[in-house]
C-alpha atoms as a PDB file:
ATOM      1  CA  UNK A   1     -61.329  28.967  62.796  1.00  0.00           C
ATOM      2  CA  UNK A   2     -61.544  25.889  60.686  1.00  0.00           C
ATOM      3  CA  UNK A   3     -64.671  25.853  58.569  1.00  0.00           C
ATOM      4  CA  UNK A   4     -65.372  29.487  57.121  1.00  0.00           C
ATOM      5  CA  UNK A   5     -68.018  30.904  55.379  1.00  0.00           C
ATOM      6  CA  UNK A   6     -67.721  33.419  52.530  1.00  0.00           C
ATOM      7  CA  UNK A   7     -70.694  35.214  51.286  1.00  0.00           C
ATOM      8  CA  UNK A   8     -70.122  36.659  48.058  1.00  0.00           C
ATOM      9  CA  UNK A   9     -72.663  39.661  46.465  1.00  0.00           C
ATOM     10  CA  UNK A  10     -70.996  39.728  42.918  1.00  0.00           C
ATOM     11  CA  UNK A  11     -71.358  37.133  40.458  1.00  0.00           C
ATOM     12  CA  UNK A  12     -67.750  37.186  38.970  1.00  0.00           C
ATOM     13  CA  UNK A  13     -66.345  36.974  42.479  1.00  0.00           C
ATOM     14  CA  UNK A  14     -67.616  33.943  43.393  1.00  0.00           C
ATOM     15  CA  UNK A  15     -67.284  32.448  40.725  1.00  0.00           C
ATOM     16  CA  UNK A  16     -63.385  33.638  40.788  1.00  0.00           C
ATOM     17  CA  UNK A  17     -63.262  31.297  44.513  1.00  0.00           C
ATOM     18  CA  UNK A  18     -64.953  29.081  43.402  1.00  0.00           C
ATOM     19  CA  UNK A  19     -62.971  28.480  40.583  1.00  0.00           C
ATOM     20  CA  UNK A  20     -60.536  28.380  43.042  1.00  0.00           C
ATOM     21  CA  UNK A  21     -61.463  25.669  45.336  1.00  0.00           C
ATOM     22  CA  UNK A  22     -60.884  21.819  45.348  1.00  0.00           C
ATOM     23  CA  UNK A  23     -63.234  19.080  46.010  1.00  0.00           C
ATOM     24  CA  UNK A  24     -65.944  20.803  45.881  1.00  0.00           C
ATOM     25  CA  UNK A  25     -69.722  20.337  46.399  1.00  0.00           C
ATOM     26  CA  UNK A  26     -72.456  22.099  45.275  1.00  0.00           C
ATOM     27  CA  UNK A  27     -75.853  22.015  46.948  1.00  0.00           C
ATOM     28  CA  UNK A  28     -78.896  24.328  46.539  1.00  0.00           C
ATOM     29  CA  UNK A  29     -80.649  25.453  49.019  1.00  0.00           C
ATOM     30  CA  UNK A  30     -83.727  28.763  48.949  1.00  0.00           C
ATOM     31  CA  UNK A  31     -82.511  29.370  45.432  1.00  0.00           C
ATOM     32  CA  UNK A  32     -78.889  29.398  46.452  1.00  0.00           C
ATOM     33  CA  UNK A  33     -76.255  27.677  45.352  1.00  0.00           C
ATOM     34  CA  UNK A  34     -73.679  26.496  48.248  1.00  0.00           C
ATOM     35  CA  UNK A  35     -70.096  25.073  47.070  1.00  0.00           C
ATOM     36  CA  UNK A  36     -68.779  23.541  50.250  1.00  0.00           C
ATOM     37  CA  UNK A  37     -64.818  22.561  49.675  1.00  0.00           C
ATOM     38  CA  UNK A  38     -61.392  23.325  50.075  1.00  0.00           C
ATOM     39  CA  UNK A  39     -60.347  27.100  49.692  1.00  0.00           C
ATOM     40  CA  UNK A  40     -56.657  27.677  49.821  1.00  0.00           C
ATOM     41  CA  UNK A  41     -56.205  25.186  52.551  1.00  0.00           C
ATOM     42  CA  UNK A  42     -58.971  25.723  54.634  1.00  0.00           C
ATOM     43  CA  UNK A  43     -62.296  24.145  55.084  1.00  0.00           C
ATOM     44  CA  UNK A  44     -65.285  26.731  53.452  1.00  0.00           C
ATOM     45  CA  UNK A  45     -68.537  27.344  51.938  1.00  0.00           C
ATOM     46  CA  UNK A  46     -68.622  30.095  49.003  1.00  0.00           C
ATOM     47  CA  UNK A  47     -71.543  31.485  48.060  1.00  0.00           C
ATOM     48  CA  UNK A  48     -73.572  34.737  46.638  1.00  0.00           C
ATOM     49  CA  UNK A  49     -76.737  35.151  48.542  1.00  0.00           C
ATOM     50  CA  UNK A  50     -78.482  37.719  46.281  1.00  0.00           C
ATOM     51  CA  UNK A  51     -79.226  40.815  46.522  1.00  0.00           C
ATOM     52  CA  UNK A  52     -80.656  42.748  50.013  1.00  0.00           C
ATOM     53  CA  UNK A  53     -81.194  42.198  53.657  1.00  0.00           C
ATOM     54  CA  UNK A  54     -83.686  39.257  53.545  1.00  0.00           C
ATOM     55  CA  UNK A  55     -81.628  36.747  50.617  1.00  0.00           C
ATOM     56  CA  UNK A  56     -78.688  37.499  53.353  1.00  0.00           C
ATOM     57  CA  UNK A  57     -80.420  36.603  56.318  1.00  0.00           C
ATOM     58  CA  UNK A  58     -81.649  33.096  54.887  1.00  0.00           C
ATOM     59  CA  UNK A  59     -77.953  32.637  53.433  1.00  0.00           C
ATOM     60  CA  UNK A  60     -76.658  32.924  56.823  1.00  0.00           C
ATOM     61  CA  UNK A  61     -78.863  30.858  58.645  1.00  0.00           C
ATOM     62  CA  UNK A  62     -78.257  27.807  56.257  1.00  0.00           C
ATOM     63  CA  UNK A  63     -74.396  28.595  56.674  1.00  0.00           C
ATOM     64  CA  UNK A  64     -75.198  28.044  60.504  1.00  0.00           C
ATOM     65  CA  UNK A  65     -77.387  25.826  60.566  1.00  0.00           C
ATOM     66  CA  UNK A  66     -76.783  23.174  57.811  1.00  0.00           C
ATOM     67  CA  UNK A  67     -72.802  23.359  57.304  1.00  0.00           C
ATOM     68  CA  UNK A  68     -72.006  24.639  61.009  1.00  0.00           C
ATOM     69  CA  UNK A  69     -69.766  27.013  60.304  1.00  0.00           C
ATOM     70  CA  UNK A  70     -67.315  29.217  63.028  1.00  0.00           C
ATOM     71  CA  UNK A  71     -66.572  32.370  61.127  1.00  0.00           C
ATOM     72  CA  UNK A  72     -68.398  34.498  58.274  1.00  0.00           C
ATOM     73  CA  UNK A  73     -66.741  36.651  56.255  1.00  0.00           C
ATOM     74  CA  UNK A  74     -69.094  38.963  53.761  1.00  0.00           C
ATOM     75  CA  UNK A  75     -67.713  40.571  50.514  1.00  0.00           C
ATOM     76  CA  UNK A  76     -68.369  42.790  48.368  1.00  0.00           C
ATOM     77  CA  UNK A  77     -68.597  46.747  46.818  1.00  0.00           C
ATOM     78  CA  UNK A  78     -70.344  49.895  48.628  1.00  0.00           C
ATOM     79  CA  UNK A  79     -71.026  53.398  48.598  1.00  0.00           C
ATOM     80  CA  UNK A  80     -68.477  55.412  50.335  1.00  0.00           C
ATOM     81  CA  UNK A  81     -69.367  57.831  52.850  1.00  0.00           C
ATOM     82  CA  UNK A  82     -66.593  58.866  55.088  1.00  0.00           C
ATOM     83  CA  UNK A  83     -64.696  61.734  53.787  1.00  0.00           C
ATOM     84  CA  UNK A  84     -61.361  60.346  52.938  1.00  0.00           C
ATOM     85  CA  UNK A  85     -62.373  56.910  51.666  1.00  0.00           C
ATOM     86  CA  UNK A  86     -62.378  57.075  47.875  1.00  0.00           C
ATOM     87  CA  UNK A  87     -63.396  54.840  45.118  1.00  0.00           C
ATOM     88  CA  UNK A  88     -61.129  51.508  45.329  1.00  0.00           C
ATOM     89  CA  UNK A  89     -60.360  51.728  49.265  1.00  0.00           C
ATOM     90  CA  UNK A  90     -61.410  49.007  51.301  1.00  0.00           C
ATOM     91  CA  UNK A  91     -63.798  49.455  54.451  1.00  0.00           C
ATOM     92  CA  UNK A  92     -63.560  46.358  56.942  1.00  0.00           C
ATOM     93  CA  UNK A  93     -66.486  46.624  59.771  1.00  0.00           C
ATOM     94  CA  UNK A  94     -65.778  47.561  63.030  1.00  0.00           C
ATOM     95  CA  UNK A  95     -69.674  47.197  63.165  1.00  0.00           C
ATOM     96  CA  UNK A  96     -72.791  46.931  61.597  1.00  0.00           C
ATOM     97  CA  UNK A  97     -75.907  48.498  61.372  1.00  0.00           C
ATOM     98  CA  UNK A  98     -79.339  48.731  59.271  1.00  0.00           C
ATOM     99  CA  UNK A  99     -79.805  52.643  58.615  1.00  0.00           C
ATOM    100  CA  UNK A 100     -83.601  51.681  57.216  1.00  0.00           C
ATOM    101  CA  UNK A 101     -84.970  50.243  60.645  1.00  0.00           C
ATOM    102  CA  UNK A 102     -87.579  52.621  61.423  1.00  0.00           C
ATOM    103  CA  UNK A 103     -89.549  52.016  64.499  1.00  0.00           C
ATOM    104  CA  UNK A 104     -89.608  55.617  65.460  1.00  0.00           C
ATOM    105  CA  UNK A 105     -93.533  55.718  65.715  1.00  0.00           C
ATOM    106  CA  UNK A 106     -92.849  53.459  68.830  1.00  0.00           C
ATOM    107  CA  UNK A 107     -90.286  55.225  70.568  1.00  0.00           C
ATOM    108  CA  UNK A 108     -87.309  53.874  68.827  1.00  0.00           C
ATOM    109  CA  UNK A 109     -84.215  56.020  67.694  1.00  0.00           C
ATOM    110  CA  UNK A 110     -83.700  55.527  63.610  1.00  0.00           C
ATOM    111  CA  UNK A 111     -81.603  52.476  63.474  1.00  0.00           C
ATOM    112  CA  UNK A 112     -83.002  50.398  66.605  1.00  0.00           C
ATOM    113  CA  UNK A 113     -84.523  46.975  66.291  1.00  0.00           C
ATOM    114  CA  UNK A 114     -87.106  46.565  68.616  1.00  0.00           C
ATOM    115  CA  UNK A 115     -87.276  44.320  71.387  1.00  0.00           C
ATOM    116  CA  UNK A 116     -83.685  43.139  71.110  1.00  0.00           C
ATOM    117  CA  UNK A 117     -80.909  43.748  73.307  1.00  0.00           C
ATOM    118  CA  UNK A 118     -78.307  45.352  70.742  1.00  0.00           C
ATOM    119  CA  UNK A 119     -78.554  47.142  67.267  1.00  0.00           C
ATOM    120  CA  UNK A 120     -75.627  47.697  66.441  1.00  0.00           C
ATOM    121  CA  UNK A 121     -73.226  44.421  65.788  1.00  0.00           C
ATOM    122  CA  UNK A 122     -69.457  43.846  66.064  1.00  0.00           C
ATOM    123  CA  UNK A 123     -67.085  42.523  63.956  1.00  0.00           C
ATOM    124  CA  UNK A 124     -64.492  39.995  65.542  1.00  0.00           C
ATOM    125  CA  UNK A 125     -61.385  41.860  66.688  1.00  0.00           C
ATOM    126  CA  UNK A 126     -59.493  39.096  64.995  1.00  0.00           C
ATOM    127  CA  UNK A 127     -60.612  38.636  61.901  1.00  0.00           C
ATOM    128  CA  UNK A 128     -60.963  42.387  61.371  1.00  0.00           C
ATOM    129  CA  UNK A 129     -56.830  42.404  62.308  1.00  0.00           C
ATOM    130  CA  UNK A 130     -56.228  39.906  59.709  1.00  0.00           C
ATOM    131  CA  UNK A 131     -58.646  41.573  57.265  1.00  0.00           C
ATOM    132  CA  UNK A 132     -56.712  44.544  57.287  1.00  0.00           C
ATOM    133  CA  UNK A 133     -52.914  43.208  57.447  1.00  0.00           C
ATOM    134  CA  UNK A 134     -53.786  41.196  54.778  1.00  0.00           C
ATOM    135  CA  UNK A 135     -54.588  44.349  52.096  1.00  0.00           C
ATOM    136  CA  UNK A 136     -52.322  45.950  53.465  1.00  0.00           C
ATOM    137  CA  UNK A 137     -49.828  43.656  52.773  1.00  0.00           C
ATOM    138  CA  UNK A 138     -51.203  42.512  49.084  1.00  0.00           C
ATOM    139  CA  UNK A 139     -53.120  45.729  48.200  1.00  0.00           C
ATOM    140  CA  UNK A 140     -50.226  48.728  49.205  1.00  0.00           C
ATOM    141  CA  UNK A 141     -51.800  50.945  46.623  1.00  0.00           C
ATOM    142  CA  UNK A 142     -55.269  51.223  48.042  1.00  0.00           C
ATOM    143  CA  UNK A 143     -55.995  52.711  51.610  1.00  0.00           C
ATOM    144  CA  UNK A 144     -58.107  50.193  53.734  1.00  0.00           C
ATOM    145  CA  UNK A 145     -60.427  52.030  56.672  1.00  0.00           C
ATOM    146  CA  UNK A 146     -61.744  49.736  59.793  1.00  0.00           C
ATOM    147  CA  UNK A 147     -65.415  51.836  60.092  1.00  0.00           C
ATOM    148  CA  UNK A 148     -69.046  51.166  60.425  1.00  0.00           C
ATOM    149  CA  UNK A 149     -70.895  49.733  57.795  1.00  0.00           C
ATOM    150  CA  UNK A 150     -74.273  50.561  57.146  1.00  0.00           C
ATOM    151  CA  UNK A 151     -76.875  48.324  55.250  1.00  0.00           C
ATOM    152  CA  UNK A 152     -80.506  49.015  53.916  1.00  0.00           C
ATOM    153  CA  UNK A 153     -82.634  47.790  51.213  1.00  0.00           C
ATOM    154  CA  UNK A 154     -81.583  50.891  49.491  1.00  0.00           C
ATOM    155  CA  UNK A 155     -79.084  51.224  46.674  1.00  0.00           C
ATOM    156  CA  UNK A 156     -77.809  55.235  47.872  1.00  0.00           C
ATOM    157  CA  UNK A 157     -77.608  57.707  44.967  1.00  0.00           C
ATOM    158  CA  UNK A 158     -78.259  60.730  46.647  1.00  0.00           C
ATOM    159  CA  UNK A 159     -76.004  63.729  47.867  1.00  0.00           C
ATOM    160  CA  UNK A 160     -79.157  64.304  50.371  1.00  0.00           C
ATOM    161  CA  UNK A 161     -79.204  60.285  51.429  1.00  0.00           C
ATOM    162  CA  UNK A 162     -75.363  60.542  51.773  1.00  0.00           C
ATOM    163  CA  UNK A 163     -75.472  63.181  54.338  1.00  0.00           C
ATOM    164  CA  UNK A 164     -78.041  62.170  56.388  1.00  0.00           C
ATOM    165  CA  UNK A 165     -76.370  58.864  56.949  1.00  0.00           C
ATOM    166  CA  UNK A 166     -73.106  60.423  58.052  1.00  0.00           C
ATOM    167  CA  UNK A 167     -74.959  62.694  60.436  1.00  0.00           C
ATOM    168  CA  UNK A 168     -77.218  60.363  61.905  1.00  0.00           C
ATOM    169  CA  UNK A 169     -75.125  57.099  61.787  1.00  0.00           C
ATOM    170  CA  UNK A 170     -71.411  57.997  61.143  1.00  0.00           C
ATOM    171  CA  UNK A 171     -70.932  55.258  58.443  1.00  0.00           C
ATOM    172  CA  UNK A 172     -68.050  54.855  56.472  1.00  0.00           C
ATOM    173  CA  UNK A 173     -70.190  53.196  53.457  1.00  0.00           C
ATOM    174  CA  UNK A 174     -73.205  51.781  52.752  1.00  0.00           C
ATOM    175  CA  UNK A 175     -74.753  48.752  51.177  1.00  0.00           C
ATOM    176  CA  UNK A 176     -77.381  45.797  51.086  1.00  0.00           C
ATOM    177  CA  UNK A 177     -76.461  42.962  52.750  1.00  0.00           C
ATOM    178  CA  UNK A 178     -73.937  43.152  55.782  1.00  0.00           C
ATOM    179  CA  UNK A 179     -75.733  43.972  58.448  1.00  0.00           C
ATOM    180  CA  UNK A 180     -78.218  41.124  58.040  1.00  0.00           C
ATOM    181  CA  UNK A 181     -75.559  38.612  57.871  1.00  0.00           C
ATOM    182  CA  UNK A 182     -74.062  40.215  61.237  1.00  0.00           C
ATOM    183  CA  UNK A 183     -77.556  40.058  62.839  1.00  0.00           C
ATOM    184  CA  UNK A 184     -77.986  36.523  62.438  1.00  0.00           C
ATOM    185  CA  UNK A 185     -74.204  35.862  62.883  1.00  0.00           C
ATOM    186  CA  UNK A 186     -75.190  37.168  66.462  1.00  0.00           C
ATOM    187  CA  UNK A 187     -77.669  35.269  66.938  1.00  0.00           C
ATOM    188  CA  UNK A 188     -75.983  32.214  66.160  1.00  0.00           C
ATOM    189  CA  UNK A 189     -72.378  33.368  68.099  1.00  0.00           C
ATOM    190  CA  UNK A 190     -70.691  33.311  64.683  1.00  0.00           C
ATOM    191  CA  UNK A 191     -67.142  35.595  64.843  1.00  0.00           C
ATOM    192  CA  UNK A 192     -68.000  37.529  61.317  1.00  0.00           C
ATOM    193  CA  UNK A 193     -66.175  40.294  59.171  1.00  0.00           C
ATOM    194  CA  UNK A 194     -67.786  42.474  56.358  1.00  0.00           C
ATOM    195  CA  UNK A 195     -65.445  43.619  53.871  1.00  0.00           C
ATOM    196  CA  UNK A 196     -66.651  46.244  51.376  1.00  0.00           C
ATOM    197  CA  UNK A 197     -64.282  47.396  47.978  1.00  0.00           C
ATOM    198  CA  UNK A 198     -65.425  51.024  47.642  1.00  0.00           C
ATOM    199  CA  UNK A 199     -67.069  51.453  44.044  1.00  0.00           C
ATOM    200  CA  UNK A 200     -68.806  54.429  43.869  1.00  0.00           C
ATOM    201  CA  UNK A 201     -69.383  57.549  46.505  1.00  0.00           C
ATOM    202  CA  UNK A 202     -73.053  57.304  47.576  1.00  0.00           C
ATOM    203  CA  UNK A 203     -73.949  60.253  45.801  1.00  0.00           C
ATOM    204  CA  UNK A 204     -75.356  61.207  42.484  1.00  0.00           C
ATOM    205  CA  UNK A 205     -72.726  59.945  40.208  1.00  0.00           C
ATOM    206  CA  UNK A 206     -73.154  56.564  41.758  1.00  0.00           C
ATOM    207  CA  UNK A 207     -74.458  54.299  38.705  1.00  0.00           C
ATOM    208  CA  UNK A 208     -71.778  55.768  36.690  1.00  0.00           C
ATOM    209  CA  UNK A 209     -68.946  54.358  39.212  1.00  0.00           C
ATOM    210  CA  UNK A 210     -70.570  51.387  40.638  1.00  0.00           C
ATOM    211  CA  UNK A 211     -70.189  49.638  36.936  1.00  0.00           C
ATOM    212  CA  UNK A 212     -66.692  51.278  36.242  1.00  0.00           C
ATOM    213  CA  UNK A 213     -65.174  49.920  39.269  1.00  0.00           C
ATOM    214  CA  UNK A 214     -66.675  47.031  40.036  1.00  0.00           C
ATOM    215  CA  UNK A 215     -64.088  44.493  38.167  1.00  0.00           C
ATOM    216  CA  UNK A 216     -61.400  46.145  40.164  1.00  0.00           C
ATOM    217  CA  UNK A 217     -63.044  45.840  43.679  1.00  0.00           C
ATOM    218  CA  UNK A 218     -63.171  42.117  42.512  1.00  0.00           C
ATOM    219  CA  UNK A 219     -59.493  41.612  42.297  1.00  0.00           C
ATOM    220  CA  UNK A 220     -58.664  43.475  45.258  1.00  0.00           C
ATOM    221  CA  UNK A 221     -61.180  41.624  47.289  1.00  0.00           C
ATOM    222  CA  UNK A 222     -60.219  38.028  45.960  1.00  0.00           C
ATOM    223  CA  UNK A 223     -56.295  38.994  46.444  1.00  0.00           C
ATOM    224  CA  UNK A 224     -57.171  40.539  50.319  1.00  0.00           C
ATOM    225  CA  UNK A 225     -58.970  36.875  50.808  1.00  0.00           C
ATOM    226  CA  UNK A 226     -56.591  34.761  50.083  1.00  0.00           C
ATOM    227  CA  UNK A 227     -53.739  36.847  52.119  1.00  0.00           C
ATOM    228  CA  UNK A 228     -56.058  36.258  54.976  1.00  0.00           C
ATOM    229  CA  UNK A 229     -56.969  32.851  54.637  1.00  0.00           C
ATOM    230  CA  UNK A 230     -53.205  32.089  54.922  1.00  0.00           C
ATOM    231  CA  UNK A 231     -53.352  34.034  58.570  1.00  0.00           C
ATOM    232  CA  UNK A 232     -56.163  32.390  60.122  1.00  0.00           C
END
């Protein structure tokens, strides 16, 4: 993999790899900006799409179509929903899929896109192995989990929203952006990872956590990163 794409969904941590890279570019492109350099030795693109499924489509797509890249990595904080994961785990995607596709007036099970031959999407085995040796390696006090991650244009503060997304999808967290970037990583036959910092549980305490956390999923995601970078 020698040109890699980051997609970041926090302010700070971009700006944290970007601050980070040399001989850098910036561009803008659909109200995005793209910073295409050196990142710890490697060929990449940084950048923070914005918030929800459709600002992560078009991300993608210019990541694939204008710079070309061969992998796509997605970071960021969710809601926890598998029992054991706790605030400040990391989830790494197995798969992806978007628990708000509804076409079940036409025959569709919750979850299914119509007229396209898969739903659900898969993370590349490698990438997901490096993911995961890599915080496990720099981040020895967290527990990482290699689960699905669901996405919606849904921010889940529910105990009743929780539930129904472990019952009906068997996520291990939830959150905006990663399945859209998977879809259209498909498309294009781009390998791609999503890696989630768990800030809050998906339930009703969920505002409260999301802003405690969130500095500290930062540094554990940046530190994972650049363990990584130095395996692929």
């Amino acid at each position: 993999m020698e040109y890699i794409g980051i997609i970041g969904a926090m302010p700070e941590e971009v700006e944290q790899l970007i601050g980070q890279m040399t001989d850098s570019e910036k561009k803008t492109m659909a109200g995005m900006d793209f910073y295409n350099g050196s990142l710890w030795g490697k060929k990449a693109v940084v950048v923070k799409s914005g918030i929800g499924k459709v600002n992560m489509a078009a991300c993608t797509q210019i990541l694939a179509s204008i710079y070309g890249v061969d992998a796509l990595i997605n970071t960021g904080v969710a809601g926890g929903l598998y029992g054991p994961i706790n605030i400040g785990d990391i989830v790494i995607s197995s798969d992806t899929l978007q628990h708000d596709m509804d076409a079940t007036g036409f025959g569709y099970d919750l979850g299914v896109i119509p007229q396209m031959e898969q739903s659900v999407f898969y993370g590349d085995q490698n990438l997901i192995a490096k993911a995961k040796e890599a915080c496990e390696e720099v981040n020895p006090e967290i527990s990482v989990y290699v689960g699905r991650v669901l996405s919606g244009d849904q921010f889940i503060s529910s105990d009743e929203k929780k539930n129904d997304l472990i019952q009906q999808f068997q996520g291990y967290c939830a959150e905006m952006e990663g399945a859209a970037m998977a879809q259209v990583a498909y498309l294009n036959q781009i390998p791609f990872v999503v890696i989630r910092a768990i800030s809050d549980k998906a339930d009703h305490s969920a505002t409260m956590n999301y802003n405690e956390f969130e500095e500290q999923a930062i540094i554990h995601t940046v530190r994972l990163l650049k363990a990584m970078f130095a395996k692929l």
